[in-house]
N, C-alpha and C. Protein backbone atom coordinates (compact mmCIF):
# COMPACT_ATOMS: atom_id res chain seq x y z
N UNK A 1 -24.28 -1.85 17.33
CA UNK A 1 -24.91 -3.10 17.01
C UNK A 1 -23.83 -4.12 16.70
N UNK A 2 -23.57 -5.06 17.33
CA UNK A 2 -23.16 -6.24 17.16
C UNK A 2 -23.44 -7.56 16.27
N UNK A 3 -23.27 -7.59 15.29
CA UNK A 3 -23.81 -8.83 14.46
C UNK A 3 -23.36 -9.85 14.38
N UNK A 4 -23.25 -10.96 15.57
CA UNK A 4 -22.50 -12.25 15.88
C UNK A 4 -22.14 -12.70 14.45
N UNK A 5 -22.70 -13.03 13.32
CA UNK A 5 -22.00 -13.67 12.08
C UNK A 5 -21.25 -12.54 11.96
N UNK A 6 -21.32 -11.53 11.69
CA UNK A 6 -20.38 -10.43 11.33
C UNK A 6 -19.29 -10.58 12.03
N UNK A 7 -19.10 -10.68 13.60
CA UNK A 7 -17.98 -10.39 14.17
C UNK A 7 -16.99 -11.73 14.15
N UNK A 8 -17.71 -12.89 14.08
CA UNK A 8 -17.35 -14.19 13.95
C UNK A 8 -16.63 -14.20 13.00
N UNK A 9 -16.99 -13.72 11.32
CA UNK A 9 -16.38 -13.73 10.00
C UNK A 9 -15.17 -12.82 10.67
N UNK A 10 -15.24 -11.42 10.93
CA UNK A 10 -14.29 -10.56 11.51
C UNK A 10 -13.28 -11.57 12.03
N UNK A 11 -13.52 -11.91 12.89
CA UNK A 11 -12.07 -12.83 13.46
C UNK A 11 -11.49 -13.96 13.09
N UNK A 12 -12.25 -14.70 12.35
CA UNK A 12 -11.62 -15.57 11.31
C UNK A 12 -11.00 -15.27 10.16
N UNK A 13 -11.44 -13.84 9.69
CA UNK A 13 -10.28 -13.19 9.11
C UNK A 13 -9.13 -12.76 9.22
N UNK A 14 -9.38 -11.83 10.51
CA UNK A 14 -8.30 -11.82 11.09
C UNK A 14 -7.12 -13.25 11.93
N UNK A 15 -7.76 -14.28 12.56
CA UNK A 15 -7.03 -15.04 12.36
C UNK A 15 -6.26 -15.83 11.25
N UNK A 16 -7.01 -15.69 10.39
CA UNK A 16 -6.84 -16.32 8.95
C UNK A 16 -5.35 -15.53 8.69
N UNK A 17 -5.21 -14.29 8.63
CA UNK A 17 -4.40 -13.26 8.15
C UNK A 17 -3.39 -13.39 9.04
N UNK A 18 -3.39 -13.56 10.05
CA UNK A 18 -2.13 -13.68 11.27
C UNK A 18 -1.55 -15.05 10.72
N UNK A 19 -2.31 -16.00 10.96
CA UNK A 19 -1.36 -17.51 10.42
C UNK A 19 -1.00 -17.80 8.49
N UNK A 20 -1.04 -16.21 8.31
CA UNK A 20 -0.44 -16.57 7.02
C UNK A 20 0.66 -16.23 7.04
N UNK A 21 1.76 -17.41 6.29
CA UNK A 21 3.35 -16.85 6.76
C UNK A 21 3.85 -16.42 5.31
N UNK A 22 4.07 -15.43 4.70
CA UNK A 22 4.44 -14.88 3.63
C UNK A 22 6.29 -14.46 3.46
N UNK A 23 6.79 -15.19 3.39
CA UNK A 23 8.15 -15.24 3.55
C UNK A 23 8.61 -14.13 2.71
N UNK A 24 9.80 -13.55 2.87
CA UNK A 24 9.89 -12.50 2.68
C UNK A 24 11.58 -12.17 2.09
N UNK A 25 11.43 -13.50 1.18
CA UNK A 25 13.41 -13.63 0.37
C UNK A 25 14.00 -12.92 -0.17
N UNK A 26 13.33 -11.91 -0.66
CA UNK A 26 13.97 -10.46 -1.27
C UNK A 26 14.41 -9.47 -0.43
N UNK A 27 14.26 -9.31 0.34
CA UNK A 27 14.42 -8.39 1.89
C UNK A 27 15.99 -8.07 1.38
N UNK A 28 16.41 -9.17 1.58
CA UNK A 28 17.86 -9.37 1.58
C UNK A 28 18.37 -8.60 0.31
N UNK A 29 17.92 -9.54 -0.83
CA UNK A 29 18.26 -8.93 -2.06
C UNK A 29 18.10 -7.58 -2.38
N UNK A 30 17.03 -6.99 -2.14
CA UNK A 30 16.48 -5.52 -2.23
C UNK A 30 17.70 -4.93 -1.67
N UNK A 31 18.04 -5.19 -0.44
CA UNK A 31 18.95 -4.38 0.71
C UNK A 31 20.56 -4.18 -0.24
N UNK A 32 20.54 -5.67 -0.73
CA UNK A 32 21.82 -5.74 -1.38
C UNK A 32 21.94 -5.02 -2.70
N UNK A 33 21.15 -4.80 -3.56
CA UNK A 33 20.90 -4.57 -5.04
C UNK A 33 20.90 -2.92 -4.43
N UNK A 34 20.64 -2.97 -3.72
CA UNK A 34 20.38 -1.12 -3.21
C UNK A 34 21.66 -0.38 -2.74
N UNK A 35 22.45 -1.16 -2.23
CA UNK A 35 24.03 -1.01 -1.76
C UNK A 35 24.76 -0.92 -3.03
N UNK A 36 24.28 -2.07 -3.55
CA UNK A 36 25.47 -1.94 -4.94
C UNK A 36 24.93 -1.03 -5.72
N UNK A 37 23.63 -0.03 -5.76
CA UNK A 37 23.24 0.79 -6.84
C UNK A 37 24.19 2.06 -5.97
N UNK A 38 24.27 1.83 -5.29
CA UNK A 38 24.60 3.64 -4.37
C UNK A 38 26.78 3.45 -4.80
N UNK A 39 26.91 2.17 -4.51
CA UNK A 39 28.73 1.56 -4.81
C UNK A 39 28.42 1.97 -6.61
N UNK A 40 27.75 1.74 -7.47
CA UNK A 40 27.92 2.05 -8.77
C UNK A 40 27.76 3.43 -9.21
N UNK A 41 27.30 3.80 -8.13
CA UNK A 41 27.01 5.62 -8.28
C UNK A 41 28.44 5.97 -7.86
N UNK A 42 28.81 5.76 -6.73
CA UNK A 42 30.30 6.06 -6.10
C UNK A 42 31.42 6.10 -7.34
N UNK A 43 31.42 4.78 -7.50
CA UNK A 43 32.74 4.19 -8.58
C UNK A 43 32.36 5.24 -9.59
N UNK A 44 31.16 5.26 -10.68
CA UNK A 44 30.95 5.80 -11.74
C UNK A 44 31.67 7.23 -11.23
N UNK A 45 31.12 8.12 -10.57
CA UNK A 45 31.58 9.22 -10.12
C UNK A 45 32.92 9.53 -10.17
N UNK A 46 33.67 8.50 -9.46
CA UNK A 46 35.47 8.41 -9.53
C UNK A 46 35.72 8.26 -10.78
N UNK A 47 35.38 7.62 -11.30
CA UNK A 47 35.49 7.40 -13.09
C UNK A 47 35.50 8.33 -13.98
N UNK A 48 34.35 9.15 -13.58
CA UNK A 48 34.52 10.50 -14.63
C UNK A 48 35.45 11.69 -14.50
N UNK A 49 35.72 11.13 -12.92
CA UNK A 49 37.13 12.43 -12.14
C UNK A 49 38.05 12.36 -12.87
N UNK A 50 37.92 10.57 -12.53
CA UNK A 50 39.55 9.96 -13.37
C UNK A 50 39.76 10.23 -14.79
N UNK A 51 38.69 9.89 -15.69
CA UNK A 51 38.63 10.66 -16.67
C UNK A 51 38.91 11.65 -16.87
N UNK A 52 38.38 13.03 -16.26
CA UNK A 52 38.07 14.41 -16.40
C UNK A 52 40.07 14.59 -16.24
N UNK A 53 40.22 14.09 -15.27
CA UNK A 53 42.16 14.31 -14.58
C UNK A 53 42.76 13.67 -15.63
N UNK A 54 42.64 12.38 -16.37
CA UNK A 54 43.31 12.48 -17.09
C UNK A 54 43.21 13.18 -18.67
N UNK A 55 42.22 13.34 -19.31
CA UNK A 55 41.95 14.24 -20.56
C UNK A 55 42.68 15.67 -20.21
N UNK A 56 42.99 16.45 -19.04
CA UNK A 56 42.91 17.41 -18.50
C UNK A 56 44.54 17.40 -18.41
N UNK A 57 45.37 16.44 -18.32
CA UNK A 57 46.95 16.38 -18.80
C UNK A 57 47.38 17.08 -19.96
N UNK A 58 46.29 16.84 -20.42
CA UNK A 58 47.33 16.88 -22.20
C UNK A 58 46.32 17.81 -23.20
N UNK A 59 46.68 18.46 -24.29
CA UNK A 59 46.07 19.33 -25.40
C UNK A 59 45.85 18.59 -26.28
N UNK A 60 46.37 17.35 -26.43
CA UNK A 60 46.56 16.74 -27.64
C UNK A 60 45.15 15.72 -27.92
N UNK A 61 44.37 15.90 -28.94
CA UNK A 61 43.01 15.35 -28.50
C UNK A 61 42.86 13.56 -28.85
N UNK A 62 44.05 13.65 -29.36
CA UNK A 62 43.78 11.59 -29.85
C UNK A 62 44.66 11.39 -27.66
N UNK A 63 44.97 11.90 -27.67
CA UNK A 63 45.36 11.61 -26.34
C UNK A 63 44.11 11.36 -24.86
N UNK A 64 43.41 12.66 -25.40
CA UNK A 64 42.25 12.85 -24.41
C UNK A 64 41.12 11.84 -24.54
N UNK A 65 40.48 11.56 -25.83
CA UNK A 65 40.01 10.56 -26.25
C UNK A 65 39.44 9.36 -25.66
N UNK A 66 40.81 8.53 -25.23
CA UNK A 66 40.75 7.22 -24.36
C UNK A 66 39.96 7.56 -23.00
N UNK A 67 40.81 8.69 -22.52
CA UNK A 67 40.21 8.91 -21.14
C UNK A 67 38.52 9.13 -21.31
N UNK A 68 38.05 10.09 -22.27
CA UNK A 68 36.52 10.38 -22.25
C UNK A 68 35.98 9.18 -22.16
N UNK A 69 36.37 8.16 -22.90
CA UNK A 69 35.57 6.97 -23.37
C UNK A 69 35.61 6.04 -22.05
N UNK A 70 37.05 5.96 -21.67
CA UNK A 70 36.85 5.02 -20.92
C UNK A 70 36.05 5.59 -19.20
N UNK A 71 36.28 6.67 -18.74
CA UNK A 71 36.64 7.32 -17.47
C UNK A 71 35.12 8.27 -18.16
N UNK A 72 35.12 8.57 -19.09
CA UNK A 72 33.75 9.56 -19.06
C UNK A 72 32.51 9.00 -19.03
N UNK A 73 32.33 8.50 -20.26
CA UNK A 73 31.65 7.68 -20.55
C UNK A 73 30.72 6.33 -19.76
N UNK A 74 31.77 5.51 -19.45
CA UNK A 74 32.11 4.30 -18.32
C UNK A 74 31.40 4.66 -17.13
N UNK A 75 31.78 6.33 -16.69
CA UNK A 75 31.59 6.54 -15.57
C UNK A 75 30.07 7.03 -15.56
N UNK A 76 29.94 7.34 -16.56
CA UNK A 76 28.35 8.49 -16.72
C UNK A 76 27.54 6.67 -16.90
N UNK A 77 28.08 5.79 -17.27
CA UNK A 77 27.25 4.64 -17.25
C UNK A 77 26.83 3.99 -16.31
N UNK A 78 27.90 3.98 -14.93
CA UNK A 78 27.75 3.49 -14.22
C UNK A 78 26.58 4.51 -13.28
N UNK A 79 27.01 5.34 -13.28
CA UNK A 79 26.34 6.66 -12.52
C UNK A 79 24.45 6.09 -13.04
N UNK A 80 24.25 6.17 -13.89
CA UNK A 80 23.17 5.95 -14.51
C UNK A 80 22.36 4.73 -14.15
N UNK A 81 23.19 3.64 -14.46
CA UNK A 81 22.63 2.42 -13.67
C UNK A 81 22.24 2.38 -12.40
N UNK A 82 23.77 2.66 -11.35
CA UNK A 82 23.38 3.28 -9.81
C UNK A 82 22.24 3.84 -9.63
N UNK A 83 21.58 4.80 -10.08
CA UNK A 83 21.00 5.90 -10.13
C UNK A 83 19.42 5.03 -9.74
N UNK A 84 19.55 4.26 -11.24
CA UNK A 84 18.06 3.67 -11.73
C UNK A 84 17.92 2.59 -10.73
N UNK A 85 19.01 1.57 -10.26
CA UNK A 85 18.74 0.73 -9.12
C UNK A 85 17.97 1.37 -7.81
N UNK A 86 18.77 2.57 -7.32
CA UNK A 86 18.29 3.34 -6.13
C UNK A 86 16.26 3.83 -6.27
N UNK A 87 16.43 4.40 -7.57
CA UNK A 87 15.17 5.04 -7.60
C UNK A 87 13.92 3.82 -7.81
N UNK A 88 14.57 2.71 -8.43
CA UNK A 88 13.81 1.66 -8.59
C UNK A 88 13.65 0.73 -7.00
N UNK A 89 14.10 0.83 -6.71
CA UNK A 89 13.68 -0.07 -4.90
C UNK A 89 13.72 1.03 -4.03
N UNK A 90 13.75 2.56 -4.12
CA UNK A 90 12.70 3.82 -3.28
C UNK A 90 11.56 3.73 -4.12
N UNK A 91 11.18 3.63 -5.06
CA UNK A 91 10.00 3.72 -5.57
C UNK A 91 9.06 2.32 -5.10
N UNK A 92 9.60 0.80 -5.04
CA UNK A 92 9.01 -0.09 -4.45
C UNK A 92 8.67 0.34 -2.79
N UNK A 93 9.56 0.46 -1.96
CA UNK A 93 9.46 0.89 -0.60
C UNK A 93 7.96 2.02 -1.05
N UNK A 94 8.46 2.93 -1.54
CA UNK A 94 6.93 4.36 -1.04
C UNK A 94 5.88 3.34 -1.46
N UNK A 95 5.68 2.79 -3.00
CA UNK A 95 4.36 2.00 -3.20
C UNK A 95 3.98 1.03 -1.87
N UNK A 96 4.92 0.42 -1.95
CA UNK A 96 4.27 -0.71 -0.65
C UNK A 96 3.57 0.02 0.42
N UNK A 97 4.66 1.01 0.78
CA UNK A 97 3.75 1.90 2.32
C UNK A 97 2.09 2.50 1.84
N UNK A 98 2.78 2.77 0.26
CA UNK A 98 0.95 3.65 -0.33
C UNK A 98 0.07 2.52 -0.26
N UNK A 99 0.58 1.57 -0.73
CA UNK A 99 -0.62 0.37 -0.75
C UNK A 99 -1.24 -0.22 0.79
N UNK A 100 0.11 -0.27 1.45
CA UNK A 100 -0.66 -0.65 2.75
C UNK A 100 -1.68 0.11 3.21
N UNK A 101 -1.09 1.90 3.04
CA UNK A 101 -1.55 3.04 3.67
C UNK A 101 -3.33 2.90 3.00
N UNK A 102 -3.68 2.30 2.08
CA UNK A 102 -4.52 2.38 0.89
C UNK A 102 -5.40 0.96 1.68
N UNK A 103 -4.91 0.25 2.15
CA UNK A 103 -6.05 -1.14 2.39
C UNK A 103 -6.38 -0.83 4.09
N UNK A 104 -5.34 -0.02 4.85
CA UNK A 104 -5.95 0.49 5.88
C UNK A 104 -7.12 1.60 6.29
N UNK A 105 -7.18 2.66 5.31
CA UNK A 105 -8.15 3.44 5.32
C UNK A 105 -9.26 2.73 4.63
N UNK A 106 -9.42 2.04 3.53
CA UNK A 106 -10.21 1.42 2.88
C UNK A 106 -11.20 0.62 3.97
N UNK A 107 -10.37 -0.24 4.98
CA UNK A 107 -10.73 -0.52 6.36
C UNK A 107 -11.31 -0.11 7.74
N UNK A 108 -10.92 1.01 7.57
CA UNK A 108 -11.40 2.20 8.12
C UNK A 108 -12.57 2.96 7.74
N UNK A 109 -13.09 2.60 6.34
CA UNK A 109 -14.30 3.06 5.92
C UNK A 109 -15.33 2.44 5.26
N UNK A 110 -14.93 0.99 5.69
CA UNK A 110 -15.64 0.40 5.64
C UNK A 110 -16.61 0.09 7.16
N UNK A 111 -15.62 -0.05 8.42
CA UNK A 111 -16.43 0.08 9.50
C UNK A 111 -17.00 0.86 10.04
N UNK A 112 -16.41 2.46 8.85
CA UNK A 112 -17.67 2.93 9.37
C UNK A 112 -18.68 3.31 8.50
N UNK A 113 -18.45 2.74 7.13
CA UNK A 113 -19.73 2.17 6.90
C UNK A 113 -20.50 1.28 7.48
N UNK A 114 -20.03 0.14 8.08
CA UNK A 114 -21.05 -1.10 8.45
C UNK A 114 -21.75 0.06 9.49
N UNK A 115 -21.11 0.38 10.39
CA UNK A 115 -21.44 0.63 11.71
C UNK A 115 -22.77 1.95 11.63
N UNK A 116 -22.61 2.62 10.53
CA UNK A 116 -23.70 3.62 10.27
C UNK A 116 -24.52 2.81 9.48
N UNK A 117 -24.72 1.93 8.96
CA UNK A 117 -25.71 0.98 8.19
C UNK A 117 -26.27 0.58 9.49
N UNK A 118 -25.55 0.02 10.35
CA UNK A 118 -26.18 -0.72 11.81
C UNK A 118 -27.19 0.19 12.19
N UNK A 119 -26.93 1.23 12.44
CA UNK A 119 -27.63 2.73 13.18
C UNK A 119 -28.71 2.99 12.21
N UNK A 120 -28.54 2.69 10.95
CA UNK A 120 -29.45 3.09 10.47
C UNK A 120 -30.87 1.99 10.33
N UNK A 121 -30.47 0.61 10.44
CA UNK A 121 -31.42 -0.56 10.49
C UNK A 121 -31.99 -0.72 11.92
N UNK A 122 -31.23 -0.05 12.75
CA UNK A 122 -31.69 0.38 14.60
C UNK A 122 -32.83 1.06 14.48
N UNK A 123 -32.69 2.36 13.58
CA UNK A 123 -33.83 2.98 13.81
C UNK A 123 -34.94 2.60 13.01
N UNK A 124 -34.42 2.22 11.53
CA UNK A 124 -35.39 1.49 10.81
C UNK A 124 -36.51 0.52 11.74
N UNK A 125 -35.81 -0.72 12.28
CA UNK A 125 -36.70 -1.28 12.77
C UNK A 125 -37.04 -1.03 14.32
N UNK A 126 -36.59 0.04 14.77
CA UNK A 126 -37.29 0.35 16.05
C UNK A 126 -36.54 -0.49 17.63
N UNK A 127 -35.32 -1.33 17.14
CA UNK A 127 -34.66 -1.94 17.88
C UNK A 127 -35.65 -3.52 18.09
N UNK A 128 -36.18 -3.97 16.78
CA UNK A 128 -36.38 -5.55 17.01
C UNK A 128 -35.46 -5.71 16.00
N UNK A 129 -35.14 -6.80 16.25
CA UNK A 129 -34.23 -7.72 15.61
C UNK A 129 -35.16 -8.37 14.58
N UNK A 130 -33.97 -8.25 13.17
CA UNK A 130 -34.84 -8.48 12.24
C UNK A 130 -34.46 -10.63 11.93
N UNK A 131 -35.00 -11.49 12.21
CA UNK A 131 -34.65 -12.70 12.16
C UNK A 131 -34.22 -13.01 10.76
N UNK A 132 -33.34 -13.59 10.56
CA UNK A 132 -33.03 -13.96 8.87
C UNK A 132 -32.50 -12.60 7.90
N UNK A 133 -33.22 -11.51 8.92
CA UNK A 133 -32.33 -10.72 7.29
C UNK A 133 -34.01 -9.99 6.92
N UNK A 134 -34.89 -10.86 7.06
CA UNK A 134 -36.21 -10.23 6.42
C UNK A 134 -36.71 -9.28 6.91
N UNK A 135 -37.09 -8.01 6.31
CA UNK A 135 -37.68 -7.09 6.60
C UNK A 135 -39.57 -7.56 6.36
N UNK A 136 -39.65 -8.28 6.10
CA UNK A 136 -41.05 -8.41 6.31
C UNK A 136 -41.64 -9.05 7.64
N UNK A 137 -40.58 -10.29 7.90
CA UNK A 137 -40.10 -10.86 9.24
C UNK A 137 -40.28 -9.21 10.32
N UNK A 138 -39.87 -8.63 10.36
CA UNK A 138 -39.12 -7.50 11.35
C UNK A 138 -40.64 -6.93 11.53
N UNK A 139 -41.40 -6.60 10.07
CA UNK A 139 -42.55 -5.89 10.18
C UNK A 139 -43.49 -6.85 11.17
N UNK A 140 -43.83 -8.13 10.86
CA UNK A 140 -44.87 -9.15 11.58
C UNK A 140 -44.40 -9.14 12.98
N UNK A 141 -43.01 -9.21 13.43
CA UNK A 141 -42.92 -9.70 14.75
C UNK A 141 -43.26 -8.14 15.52
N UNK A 142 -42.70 -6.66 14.91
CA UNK A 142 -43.04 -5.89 15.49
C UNK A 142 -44.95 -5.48 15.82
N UNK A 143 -45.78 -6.36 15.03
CA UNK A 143 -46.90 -6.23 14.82
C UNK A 143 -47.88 -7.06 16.03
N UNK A 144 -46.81 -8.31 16.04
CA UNK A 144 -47.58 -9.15 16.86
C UNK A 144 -47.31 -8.67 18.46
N UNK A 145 -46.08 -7.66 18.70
CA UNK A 145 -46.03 -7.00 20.06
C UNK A 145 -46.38 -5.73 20.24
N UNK A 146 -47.52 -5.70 19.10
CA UNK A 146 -48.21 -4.56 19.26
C UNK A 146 -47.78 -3.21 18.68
N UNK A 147 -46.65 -3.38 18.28
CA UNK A 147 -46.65 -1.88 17.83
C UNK A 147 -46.52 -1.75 16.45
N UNK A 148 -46.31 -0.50 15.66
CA UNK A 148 -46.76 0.42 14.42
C UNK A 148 -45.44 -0.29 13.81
N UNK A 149 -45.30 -0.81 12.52
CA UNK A 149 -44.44 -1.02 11.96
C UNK A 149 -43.76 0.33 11.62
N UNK A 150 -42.35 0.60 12.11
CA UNK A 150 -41.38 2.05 11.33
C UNK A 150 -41.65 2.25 9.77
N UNK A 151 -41.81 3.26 9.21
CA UNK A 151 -41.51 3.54 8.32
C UNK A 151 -41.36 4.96 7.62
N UNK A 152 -40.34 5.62 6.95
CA UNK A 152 -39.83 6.25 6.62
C UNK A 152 -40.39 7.70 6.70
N UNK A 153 -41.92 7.77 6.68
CA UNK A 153 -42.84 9.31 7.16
C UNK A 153 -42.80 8.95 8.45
N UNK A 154 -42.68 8.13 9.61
CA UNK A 154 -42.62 8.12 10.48
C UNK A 154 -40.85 8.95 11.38
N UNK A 155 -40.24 8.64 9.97
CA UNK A 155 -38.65 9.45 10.91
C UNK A 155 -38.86 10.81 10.48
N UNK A 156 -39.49 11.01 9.75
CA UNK A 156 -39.07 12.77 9.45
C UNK A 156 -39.49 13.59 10.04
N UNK A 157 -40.78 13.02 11.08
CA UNK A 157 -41.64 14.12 12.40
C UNK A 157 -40.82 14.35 13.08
C-alpha cells in the first residue's frame, strides 16, 4: 500500500536530510588529539626506561630518587594521559557507529511497522480506500457498493 501523503512526507525528509550541511571541524582535531595521545604514550614510555636506566646506575638512594620522580613518575604521567586521550576518541568513534547503527534499525522497524499496519487496514477494509482517515467513511462507501462492511468475526472464518 502506497500512501501518497506518506511517501511525499518520506521524501521531503529525505530531501530535507541530504541538503543539510553539518560541517564537520573536529575531524581534524579528533585525528590530531589522537596522534598526540598515542606520541604521549610513546615519550611517557621512554621516560620511565630513562628513568628505570638511570636509578639502575647507582645503590645510592638520594641518587636514584631524581630519576624515579622525574623519568618514573613523569613518565607513568604521561603514559596515563596518552592512554585516556586514545580511549576517549575510540570510545566517541564506537558510540557514533552505535548511534548511527541505532537510528538505522529503528528505521528499519518502523517500515515495517507502517507496512504491516498497511496490510492490516487492506484487509480491514476489504481494499476500499478509506477517504479522510474515517473508518465510518470506509464502512458507508463499502455499503453503498453493496457489500458487507469487514469486521473482525468476519476474519477469523
Amino acid at each position: 500500500m502506497t500512501d501518497p501523503m506518506t511517501s511525499d512526507a518520506a521524501e521531503g525528509f529525505a530531501t530535507r536530510v541530504q541538503q543539510m550541511h553539518v560541517p564537520e571541524p573536529k575531524a581534524d582535531r579528533e585525528k590530531l588529539l589522537l596522534q598526540v595521545g598515542f606520541a604521549l604514550v610513546v615519550v611517557g614510555l621512554i621516560l620511565v626506561g630513562v628513568g628505570w636506566f638511570g636509578a639502575s646506575g647507582t645503590t645510592i638512594p638520594a641518587e636514584q630518587i631524581p630519576y624515579a620522580i622525574s623519568g618514573g613518575a613523569g613518565g607513568l604521567g604521561l603514559v596515563v594521559v596518552g592512554s585516556a586521550l586514545i580511549t576517549r576518541f575510540s570510545l566517541a568513534r564506537l558510540f557514533r557507529f552505535w548511534l548511527a547503527r541505532v537510528v538505522y534499525e529503528h528505521q528499519v522497524q518502523t517500515d515495517r511497522t507502517v507496512d504491516a499496519l498497511g496490510r492490516i487496514e487492506d484487509a480491514l477494509t476489504g481494499g476500499v480506500p478509506r477517504p479522510g482517515g474515517d473508518p465510518q467513511a470506509a464502512d458507508g462507501q463499502a455499503l453503498r457498493h453493496g457489500a458487507e462492511p469487514l469486521r473482525a468475526e468476519s476474519l477469523e472464518g
